[in-house]
C-alpha atoms as a PDB file:
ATOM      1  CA  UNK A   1      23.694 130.106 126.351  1.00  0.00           C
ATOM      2  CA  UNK A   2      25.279 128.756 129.326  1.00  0.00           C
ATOM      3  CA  UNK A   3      25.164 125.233 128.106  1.00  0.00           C
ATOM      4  CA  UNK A   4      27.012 126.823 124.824  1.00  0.00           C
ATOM      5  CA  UNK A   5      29.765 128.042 126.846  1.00  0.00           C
ATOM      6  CA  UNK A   6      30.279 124.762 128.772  1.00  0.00           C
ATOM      7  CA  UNK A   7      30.761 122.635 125.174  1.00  0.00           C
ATOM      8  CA  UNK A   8      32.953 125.365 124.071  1.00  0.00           C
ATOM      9  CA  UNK A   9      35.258 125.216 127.256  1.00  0.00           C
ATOM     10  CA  UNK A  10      35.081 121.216 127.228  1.00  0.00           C
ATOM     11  CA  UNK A  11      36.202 121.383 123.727  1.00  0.00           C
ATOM     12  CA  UNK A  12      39.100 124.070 123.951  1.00  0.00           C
ATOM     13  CA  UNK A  13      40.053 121.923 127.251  1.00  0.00           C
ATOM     14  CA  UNK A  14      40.047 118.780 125.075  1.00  0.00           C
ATOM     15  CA  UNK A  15      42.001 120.136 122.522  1.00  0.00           C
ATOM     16  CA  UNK A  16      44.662 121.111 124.717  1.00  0.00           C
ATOM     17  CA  UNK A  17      44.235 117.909 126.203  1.00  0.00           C
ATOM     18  CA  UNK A  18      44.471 116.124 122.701  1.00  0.00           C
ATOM     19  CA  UNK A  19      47.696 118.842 121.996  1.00  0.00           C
ATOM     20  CA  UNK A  20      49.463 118.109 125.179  1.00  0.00           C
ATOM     21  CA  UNK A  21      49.548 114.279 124.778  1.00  0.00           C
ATOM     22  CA  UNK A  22      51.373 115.015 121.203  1.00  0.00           C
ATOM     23  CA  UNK A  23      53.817 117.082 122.660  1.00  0.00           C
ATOM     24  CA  UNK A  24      54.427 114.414 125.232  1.00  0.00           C
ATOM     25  CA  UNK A  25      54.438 111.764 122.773  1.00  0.00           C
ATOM     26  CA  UNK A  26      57.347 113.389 120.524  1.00  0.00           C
ATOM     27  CA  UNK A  27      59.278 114.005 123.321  1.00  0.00           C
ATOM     28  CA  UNK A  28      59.226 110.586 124.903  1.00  0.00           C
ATOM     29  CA  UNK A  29      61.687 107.744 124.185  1.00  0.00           C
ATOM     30  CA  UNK A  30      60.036 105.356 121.233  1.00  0.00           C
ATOM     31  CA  UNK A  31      59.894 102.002 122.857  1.00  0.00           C
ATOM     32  CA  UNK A  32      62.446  99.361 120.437  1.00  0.00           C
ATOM     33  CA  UNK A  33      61.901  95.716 120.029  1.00  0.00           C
ATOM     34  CA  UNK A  34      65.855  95.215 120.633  1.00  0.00           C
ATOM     35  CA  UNK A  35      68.543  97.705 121.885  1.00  0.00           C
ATOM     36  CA  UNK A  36      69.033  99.236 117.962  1.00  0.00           C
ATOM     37  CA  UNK A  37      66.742  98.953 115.161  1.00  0.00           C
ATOM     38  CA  UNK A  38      68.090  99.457 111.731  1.00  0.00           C
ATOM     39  CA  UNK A  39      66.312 100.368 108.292  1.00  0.00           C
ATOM     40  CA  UNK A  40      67.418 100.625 104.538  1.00  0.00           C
ATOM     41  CA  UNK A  41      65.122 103.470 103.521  1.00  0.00           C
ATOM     42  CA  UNK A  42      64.977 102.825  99.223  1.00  0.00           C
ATOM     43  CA  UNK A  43      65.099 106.045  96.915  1.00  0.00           C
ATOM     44  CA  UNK A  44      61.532 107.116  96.320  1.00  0.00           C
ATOM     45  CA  UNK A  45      60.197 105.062  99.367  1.00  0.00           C
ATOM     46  CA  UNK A  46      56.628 107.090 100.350  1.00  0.00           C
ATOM     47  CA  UNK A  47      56.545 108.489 103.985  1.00  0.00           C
ATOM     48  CA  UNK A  48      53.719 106.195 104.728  1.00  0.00           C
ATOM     49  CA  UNK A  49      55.975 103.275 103.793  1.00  0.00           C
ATOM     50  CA  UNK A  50      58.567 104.494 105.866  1.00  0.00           C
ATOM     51  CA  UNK A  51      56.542 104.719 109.034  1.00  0.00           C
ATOM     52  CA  UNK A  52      55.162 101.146 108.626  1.00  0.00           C
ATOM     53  CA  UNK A  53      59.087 100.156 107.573  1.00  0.00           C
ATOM     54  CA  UNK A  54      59.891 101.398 110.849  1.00  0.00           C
ATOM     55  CA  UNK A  55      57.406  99.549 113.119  1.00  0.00           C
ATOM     56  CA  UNK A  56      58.255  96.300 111.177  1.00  0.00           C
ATOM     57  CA  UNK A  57      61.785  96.749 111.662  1.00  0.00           C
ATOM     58  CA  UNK A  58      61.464  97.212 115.029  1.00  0.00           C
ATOM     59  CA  UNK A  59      59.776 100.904 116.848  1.00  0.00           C
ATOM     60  CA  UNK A  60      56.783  99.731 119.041  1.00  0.00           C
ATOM     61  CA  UNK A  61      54.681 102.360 117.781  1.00  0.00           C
ATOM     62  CA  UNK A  62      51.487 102.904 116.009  1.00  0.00           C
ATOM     63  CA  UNK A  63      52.447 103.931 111.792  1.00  0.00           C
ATOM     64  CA  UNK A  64      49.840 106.015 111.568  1.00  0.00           C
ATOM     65  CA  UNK A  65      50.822 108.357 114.389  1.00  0.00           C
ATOM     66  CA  UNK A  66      54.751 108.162 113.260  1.00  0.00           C
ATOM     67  CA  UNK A  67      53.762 109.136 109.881  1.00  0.00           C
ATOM     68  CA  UNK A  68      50.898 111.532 110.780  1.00  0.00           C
ATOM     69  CA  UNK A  69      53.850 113.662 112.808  1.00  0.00           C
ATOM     70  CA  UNK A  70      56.300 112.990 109.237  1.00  0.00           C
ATOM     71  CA  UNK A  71      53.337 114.963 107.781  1.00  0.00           C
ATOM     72  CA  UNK A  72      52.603 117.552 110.001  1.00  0.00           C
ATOM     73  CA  UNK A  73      55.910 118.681 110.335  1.00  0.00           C
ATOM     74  CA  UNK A  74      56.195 119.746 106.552  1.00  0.00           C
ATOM     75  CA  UNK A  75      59.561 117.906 106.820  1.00  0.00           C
ATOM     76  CA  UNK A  76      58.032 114.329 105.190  1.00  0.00           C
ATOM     77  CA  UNK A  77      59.225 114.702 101.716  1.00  0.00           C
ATOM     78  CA  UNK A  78      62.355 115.599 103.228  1.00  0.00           C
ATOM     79  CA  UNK A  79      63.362 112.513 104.189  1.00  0.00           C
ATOM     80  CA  UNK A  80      66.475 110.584 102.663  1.00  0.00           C
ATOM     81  CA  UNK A  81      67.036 107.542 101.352  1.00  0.00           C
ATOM     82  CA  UNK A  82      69.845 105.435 103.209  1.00  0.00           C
ATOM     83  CA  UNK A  83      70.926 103.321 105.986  1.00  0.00           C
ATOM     84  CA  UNK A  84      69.759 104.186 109.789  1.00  0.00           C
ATOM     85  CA  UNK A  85      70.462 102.751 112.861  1.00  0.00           C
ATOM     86  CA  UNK A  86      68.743 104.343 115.873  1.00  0.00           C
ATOM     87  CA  UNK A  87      69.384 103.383 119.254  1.00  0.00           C
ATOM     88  CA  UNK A  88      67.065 102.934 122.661  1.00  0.00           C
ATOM     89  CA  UNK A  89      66.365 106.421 123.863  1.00  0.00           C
ATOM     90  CA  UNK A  90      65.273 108.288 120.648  1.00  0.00           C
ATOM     91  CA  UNK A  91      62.309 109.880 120.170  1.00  0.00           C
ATOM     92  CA  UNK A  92      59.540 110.889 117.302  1.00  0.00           C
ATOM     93  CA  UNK A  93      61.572 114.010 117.148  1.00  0.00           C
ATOM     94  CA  UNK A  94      64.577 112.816 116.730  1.00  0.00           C
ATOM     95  CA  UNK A  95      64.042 110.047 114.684  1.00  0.00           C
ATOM     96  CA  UNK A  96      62.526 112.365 112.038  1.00  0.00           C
ATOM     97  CA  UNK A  97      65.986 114.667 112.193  1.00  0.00           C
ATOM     98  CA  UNK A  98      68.097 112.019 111.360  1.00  0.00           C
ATOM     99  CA  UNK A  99      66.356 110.879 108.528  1.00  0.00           C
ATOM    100  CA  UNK A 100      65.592 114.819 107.123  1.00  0.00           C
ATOM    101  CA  UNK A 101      69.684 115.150 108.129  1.00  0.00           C
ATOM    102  CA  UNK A 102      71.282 112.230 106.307  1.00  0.00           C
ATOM    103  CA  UNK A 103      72.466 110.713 109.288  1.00  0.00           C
ATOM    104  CA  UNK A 104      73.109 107.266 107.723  1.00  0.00           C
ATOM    105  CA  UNK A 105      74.902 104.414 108.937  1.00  0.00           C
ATOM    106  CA  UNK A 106      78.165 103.924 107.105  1.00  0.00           C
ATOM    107  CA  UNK A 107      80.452 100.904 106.164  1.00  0.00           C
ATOM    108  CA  UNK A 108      83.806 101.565 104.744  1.00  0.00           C
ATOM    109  CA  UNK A 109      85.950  99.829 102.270  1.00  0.00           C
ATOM    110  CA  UNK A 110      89.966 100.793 102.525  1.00  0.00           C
ATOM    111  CA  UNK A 111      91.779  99.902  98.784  1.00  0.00           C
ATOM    112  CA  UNK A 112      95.507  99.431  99.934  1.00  0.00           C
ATOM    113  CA  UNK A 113      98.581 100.999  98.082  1.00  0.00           C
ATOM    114  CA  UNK A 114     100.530  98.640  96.691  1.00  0.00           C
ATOM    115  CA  UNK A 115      97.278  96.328  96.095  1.00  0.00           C
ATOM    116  CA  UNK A 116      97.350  94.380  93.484  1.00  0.00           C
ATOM    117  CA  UNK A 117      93.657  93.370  91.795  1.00  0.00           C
ATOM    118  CA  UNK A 118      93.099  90.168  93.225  1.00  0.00           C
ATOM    119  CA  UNK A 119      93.020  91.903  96.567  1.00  0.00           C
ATOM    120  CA  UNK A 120      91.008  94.296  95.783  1.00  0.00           C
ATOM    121  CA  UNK A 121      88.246  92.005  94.650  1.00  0.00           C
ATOM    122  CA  UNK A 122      88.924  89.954  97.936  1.00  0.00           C
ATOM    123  CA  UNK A 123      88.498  93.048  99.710  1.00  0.00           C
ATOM    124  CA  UNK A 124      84.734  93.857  97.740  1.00  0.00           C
ATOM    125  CA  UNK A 125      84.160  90.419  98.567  1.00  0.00           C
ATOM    126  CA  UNK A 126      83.826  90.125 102.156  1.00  0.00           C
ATOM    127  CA  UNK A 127      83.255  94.395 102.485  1.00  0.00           C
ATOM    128  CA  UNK A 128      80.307  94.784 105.294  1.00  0.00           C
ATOM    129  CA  UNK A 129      76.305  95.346 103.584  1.00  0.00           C
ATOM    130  CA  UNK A 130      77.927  96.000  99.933  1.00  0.00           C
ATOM    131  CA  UNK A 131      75.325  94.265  97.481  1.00  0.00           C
ATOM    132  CA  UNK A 132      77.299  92.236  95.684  1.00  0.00           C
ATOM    133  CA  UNK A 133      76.605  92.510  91.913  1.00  0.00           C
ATOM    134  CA  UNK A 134      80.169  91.731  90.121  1.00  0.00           C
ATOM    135  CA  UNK A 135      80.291  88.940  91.292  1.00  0.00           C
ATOM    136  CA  UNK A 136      81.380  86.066  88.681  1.00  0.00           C
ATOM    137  CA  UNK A 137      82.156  88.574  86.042  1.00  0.00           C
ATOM    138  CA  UNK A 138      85.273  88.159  84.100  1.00  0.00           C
ATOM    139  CA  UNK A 139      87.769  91.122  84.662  1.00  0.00           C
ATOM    140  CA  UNK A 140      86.525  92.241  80.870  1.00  0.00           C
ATOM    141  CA  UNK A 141      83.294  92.328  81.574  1.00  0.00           C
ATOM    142  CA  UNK A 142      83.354  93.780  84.685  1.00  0.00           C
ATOM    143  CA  UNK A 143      85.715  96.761  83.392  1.00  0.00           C
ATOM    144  CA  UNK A 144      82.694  96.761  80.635  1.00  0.00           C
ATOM    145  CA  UNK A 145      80.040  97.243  83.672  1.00  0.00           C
ATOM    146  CA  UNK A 146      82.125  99.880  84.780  1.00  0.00           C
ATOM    147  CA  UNK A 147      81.676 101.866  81.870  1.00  0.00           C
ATOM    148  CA  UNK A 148      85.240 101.330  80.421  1.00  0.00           C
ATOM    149  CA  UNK A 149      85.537  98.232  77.858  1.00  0.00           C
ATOM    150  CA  UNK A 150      88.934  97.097  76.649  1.00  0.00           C
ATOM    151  CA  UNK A 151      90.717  98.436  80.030  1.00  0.00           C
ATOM    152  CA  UNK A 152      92.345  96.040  82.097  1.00  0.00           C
ATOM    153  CA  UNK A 153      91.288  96.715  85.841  1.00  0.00           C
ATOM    154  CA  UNK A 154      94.846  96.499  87.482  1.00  0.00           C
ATOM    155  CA  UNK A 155      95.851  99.603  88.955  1.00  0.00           C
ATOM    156  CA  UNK A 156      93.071 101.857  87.688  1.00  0.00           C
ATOM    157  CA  UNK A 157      91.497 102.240  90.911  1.00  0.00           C
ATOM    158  CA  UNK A 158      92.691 105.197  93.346  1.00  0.00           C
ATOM    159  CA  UNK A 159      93.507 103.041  96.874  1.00  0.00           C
ATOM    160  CA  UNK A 160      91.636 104.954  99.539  1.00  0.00           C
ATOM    161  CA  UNK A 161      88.977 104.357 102.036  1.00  0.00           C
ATOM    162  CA  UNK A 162      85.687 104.566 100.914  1.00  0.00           C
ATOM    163  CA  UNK A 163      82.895 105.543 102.986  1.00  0.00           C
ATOM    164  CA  UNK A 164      79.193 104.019 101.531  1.00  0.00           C
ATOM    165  CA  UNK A 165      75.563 103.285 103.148  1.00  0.00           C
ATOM    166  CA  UNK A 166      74.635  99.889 103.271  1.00  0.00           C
ATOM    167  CA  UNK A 167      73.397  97.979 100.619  1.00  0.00           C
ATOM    168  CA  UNK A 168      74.711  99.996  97.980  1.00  0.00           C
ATOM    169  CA  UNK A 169      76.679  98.129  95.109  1.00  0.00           C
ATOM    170  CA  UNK A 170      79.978  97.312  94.820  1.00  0.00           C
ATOM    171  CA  UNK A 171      79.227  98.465  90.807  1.00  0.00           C
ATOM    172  CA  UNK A 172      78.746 102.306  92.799  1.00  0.00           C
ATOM    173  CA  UNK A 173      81.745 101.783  95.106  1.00  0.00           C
ATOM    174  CA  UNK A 174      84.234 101.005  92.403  1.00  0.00           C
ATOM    175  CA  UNK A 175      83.150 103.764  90.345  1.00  0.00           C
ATOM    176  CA  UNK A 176      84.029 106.017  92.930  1.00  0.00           C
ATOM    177  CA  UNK A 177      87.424 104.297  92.722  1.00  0.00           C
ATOM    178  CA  UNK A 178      87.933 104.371  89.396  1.00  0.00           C
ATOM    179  CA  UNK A 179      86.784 108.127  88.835  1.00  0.00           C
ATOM    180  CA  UNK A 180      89.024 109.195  91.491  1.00  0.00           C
ATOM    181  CA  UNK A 181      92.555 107.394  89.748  1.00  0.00           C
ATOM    182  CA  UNK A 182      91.107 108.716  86.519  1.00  0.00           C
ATOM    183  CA  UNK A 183      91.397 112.139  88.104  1.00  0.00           C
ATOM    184  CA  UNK A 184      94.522 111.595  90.090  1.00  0.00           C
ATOM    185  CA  UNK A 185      96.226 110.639  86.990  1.00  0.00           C
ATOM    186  CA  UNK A 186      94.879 113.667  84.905  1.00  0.00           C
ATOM    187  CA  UNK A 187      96.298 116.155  87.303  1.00  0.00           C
ATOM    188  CA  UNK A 188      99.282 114.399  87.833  1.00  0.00           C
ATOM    189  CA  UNK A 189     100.385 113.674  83.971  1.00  0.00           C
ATOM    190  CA  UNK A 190      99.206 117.628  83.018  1.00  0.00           C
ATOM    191  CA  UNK A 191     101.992 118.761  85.634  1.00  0.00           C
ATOM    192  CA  UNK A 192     104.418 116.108  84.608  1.00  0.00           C
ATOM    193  CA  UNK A 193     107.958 117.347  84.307  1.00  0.00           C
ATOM    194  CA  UNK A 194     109.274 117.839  80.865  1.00  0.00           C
ATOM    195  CA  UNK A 195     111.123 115.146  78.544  1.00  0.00           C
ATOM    196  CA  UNK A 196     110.102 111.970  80.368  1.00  0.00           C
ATOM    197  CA  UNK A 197     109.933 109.026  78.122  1.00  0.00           C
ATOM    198  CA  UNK A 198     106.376 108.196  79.091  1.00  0.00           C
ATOM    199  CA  UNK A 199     104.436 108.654  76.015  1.00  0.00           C
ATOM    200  CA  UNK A 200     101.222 108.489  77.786  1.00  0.00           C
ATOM    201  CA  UNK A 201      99.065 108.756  81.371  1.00  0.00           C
ATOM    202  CA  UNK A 202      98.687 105.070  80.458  1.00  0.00           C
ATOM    203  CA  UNK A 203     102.575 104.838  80.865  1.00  0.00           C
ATOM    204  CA  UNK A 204     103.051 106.576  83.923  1.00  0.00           C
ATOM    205  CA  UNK A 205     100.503 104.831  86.044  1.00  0.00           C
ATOM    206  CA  UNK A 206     102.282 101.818  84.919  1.00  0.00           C
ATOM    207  CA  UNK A 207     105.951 103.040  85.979  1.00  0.00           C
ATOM    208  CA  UNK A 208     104.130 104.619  89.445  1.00  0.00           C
ATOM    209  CA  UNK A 209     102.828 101.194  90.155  1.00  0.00           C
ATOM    210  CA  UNK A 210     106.419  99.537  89.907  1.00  0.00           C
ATOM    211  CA  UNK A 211     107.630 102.945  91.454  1.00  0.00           C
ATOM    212  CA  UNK A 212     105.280 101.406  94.469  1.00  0.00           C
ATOM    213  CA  UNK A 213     105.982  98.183  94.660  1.00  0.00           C
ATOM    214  CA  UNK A 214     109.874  99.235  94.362  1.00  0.00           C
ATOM    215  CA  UNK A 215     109.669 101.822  97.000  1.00  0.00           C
ATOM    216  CA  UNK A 216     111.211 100.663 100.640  1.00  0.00           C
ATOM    217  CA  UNK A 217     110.764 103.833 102.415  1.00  0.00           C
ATOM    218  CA  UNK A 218     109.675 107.292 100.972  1.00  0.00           C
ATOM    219  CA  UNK A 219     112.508 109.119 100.858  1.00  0.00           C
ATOM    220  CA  UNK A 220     113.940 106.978  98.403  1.00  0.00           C
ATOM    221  CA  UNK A 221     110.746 107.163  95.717  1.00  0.00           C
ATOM    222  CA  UNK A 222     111.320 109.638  93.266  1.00  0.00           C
ATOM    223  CA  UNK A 223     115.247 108.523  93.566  1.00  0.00           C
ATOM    224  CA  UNK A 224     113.771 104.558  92.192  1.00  0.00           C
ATOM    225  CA  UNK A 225     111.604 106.309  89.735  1.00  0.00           C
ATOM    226  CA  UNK A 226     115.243 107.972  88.456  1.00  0.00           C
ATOM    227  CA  UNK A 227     116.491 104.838  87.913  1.00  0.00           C
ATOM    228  CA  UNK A 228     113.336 103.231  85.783  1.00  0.00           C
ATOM    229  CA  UNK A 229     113.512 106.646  83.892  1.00  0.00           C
ATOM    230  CA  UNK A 230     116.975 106.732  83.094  1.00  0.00           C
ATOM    231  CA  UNK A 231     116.800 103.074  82.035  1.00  0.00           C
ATOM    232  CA  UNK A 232     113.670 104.012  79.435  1.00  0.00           C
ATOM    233  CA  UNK A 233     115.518 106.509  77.813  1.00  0.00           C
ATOM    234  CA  UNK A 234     118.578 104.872  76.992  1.00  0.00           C
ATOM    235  CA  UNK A 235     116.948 101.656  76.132  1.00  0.00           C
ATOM    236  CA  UNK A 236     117.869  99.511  78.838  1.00  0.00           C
ATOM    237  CA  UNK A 237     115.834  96.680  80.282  1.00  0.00           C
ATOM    238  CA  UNK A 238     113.752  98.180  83.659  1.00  0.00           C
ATOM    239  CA  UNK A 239     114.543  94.460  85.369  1.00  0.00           C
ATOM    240  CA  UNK A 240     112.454  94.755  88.478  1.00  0.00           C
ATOM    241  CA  UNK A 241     111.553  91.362  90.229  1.00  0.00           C
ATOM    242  CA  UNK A 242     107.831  93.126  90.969  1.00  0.00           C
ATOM    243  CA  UNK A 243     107.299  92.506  87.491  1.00  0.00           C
ATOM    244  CA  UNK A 244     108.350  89.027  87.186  1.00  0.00           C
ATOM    245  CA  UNK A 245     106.273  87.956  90.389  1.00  0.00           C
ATOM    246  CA  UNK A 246     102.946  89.814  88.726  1.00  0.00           C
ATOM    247  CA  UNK A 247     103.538  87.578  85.974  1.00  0.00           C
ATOM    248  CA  UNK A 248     103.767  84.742  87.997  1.00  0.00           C
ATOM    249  CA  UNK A 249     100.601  85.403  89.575  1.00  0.00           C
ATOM    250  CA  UNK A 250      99.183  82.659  91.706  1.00  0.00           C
ATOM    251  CA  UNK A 251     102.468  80.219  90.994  1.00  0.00           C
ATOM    252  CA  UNK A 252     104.810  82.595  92.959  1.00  0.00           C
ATOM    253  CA  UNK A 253     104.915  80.864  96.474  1.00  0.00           C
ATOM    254  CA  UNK A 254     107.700  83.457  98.248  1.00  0.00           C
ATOM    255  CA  UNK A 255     111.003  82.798  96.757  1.00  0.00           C
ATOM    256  CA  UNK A 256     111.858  83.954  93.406  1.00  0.00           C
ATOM    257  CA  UNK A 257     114.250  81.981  91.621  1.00  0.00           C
ATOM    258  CA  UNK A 258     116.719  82.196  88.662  1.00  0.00           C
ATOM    259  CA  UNK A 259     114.700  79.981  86.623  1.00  0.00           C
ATOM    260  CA  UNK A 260     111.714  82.564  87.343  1.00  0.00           C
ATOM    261  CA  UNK A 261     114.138  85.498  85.901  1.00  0.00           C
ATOM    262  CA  UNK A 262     114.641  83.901  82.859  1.00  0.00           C
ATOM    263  CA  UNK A 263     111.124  82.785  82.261  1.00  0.00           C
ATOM    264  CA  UNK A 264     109.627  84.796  79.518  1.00  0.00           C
ATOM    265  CA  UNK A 265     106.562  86.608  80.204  1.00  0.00           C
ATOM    266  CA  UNK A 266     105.007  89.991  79.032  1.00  0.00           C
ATOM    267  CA  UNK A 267     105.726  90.987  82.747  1.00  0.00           C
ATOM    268  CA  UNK A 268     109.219  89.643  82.858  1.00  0.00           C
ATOM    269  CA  UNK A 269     111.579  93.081  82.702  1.00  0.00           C
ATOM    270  CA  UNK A 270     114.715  91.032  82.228  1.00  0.00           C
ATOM    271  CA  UNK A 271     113.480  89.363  79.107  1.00  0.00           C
ATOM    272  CA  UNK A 272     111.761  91.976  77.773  1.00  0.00           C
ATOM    273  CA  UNK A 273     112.726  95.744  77.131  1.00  0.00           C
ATOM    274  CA  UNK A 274     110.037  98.655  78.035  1.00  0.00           C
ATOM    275  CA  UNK A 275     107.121  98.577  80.566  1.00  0.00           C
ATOM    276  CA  UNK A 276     104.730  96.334  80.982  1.00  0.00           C
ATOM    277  CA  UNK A 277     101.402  95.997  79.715  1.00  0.00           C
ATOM    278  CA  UNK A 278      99.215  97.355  82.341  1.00  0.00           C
ATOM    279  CA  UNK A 279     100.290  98.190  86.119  1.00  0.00           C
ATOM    280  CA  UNK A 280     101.008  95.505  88.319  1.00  0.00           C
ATOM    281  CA  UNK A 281      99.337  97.320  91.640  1.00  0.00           C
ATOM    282  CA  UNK A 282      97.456 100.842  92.440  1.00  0.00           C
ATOM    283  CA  UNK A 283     100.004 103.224  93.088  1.00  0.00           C
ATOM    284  CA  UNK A 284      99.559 105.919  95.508  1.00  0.00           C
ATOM    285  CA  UNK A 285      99.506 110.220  94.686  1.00  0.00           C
ATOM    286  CA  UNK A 286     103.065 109.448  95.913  1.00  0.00           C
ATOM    287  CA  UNK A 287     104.519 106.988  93.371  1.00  0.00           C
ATOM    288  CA  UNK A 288     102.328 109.225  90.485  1.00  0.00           C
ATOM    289  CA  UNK A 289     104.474 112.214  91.641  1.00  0.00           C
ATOM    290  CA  UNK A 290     107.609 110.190  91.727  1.00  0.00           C
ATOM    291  CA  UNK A 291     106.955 108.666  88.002  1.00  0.00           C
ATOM    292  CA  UNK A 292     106.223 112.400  86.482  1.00  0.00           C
ATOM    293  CA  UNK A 293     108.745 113.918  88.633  1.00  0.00           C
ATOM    294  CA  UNK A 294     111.917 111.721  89.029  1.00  0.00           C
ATOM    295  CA  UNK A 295     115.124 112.640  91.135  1.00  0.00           C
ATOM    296  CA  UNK A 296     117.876 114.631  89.078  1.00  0.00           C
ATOM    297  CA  UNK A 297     120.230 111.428  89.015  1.00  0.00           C
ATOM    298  CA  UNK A 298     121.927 109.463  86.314  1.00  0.00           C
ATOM    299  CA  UNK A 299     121.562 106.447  89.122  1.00  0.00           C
ATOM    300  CA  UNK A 300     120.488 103.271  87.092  1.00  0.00           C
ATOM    301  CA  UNK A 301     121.160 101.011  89.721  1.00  0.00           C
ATOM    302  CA  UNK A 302     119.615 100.505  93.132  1.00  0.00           C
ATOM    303  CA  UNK A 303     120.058  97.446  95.803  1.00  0.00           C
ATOM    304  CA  UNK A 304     118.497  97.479  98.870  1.00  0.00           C
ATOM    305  CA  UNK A 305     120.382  98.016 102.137  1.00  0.00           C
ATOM    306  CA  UNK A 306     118.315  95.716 104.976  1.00  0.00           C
ATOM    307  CA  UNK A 307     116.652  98.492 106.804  1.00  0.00           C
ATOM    308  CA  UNK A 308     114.338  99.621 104.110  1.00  0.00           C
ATOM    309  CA  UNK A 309     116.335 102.060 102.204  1.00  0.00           C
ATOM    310  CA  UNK A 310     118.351 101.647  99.086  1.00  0.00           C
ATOM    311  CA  UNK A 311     122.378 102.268  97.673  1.00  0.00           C
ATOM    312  CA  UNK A 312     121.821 104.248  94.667  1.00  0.00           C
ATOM    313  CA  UNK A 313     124.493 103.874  92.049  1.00  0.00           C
ATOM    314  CA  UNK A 314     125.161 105.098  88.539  1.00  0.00           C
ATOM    315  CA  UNK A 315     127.385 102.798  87.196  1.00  0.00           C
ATOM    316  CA  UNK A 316     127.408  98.538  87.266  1.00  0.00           C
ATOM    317  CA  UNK A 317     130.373  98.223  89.236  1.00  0.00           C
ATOM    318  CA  UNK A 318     129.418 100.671  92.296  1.00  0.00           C
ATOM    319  CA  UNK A 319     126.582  98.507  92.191  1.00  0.00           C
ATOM    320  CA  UNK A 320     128.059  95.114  92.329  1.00  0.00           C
ATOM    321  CA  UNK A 321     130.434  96.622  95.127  1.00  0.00           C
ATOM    322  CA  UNK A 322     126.611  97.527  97.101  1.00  0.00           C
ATOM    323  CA  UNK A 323     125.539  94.518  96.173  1.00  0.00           C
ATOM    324  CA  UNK A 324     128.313  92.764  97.625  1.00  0.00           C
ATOM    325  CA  UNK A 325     128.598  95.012 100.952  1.00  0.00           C
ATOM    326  CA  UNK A 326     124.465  94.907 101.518  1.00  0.00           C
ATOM    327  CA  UNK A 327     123.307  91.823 100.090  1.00  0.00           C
ATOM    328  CA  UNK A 328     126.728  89.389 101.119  1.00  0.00           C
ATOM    329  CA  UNK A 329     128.387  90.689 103.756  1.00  0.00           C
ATOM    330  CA  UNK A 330     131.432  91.221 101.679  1.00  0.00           C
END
């Protein structure tokens, strides 16, 4: 009986033992090949595969015994897919928590105001750990990847930063982009004020973006979208050198010239009457405000006065007289 006793106590004792070293284990630093180890964690990825992913990428640990304590804790299946960086100093425990938490490792990609589309894909291009998967796509069938065929991609995406995990797709990063203009637009064009001649949201995310590119400084905005407004409705050319350089594209080197102005283009607003045929940059929530709610002015003129604001005037001679006082000197 007494010998009974004995193998029960050396087995309760070893047990504890056996108990004690776990505890101790999950509270201990994990020991890391380098000073941070960091792992791309897949959608569906098994817990076991995550535990070996670990030790490959880095944790000096046995799998078994990192995935044996995912498992125990009934928090395994919890685990998320993303991007994790851990640094020297974490432990079993902790390691687990940021992976049931989301705690991902981030890259962001900021979309300017004012950007045109060129820049933008410049900006995709050399974005941190964004798979690259437009790549070499013509702007058709890219727009056609995206899920909208036939739409030109200038202007249609909402400039903001945008926060992603690594190695997700520039395909999911622009969608973001373009769902959040799309609904940016919507709102704006169902509040619109009343008797604009914009026939369409189409129409006033074209006028914002020249609204943007127009703009000096921001109390001036919905005062320049008066003056494109008032020009629609009575028929008068918008003439707007933003316009003229989009259509120049790559050939503009700085310095627009007469010869430029009277260059026909579908983007030249002193040959042609109207708005263009697609924006010429993203406009902000600022210049969509300003295009559905203009100034009350009858101002169809505007010069610029050298410190970023403009002389607003409603007839042409006030304006050659601005003209002459801010541009010459006169």
């Amino acid at each position: 009986m007494k010998w009974l006793l004995r193998a029960l106590l050396a087995l309760v004792l070893l047990a504890g033992g056996l108990a004690g070293s776990v505890w101790w284990w999950l509270d201990r630093p994990l020991p890391l090949a380098s000073a941070t180890v960091e792992l791309n964690i897949e959608p569906g990825t098994p817990p076991t595969e995550v535990a070996r992913a670990w030790v490959a990428a880095g944790v000096q640990t046995d799998a078994r015994l990192l995935y044996q304590w995912f498992k125990w804790s009934g928090r395994a299946k919890a685990i998320r897919a993303g991007s994790y960086e851990i640094q020297a100093g974490i432990n079993p425990r902790g390691l687990l928590d940021k992976m049931v938490r989301g705690e991902q490792v981030l890259e962001t990609l900021r979309l300017i105001e004012g950007w045109n589309w060129r820049q933008v894909k410049a900006a995709l291009a050399t974005a941190p750990h964004l798979k690259q998967t437009l790549a070499g796509l013509s702007d058709a069938e890219l727009m056609a990847a995206l899920g909208r065929p036939g739409l030109a991609p200038e202007g249609r995406f909402f400039p903001d930063t945008y926060a992603y995990s690594r190695g997700v797709s520039d395909r999911t990063v622009l969608r973001r982009a373009l769902a959040h203009m799309d609904d940016k637009l919507a709102t704006a064009w169902l509040q619109r004020a009343p008797d604009l001649p914009l026939r369409s949201p189409d129409e006033a995310l074209i006028l914002a973006s020249i609204v943007e590119k127009e703009t000096g400084t921001s109390a001036d905005r919905s005062k320049v979208a008066a003056v494109f407004v008032n020009r629609l409705r009575i028929g008068m050319p918008l003439q707007t050198d933003p316009t003229v350089i989009y259509g120049l594209g790559e050939a503009f080197d700085g310095n627009l010239r007469k010869r430029d102005l009277l260059a026909d283009t579908p983007y030249n607003t002193y040959t042609r009457g109207g708005l263009p045929p697609t924006p010429i940059a993203m406009p902000g929530v600022a210049s969509l405000q300003a295009a559905l709610h203009p100034a009350s002015t009858k101002a169809l003129y505007f010069v610029a006065r050298g410190d970023g604001s403009s002389e607003f005037s409603e007839d042409l001679s006030a304006h050659n007289r601005a003209v002459n006082k801010f541009q010459r000197g006169r």
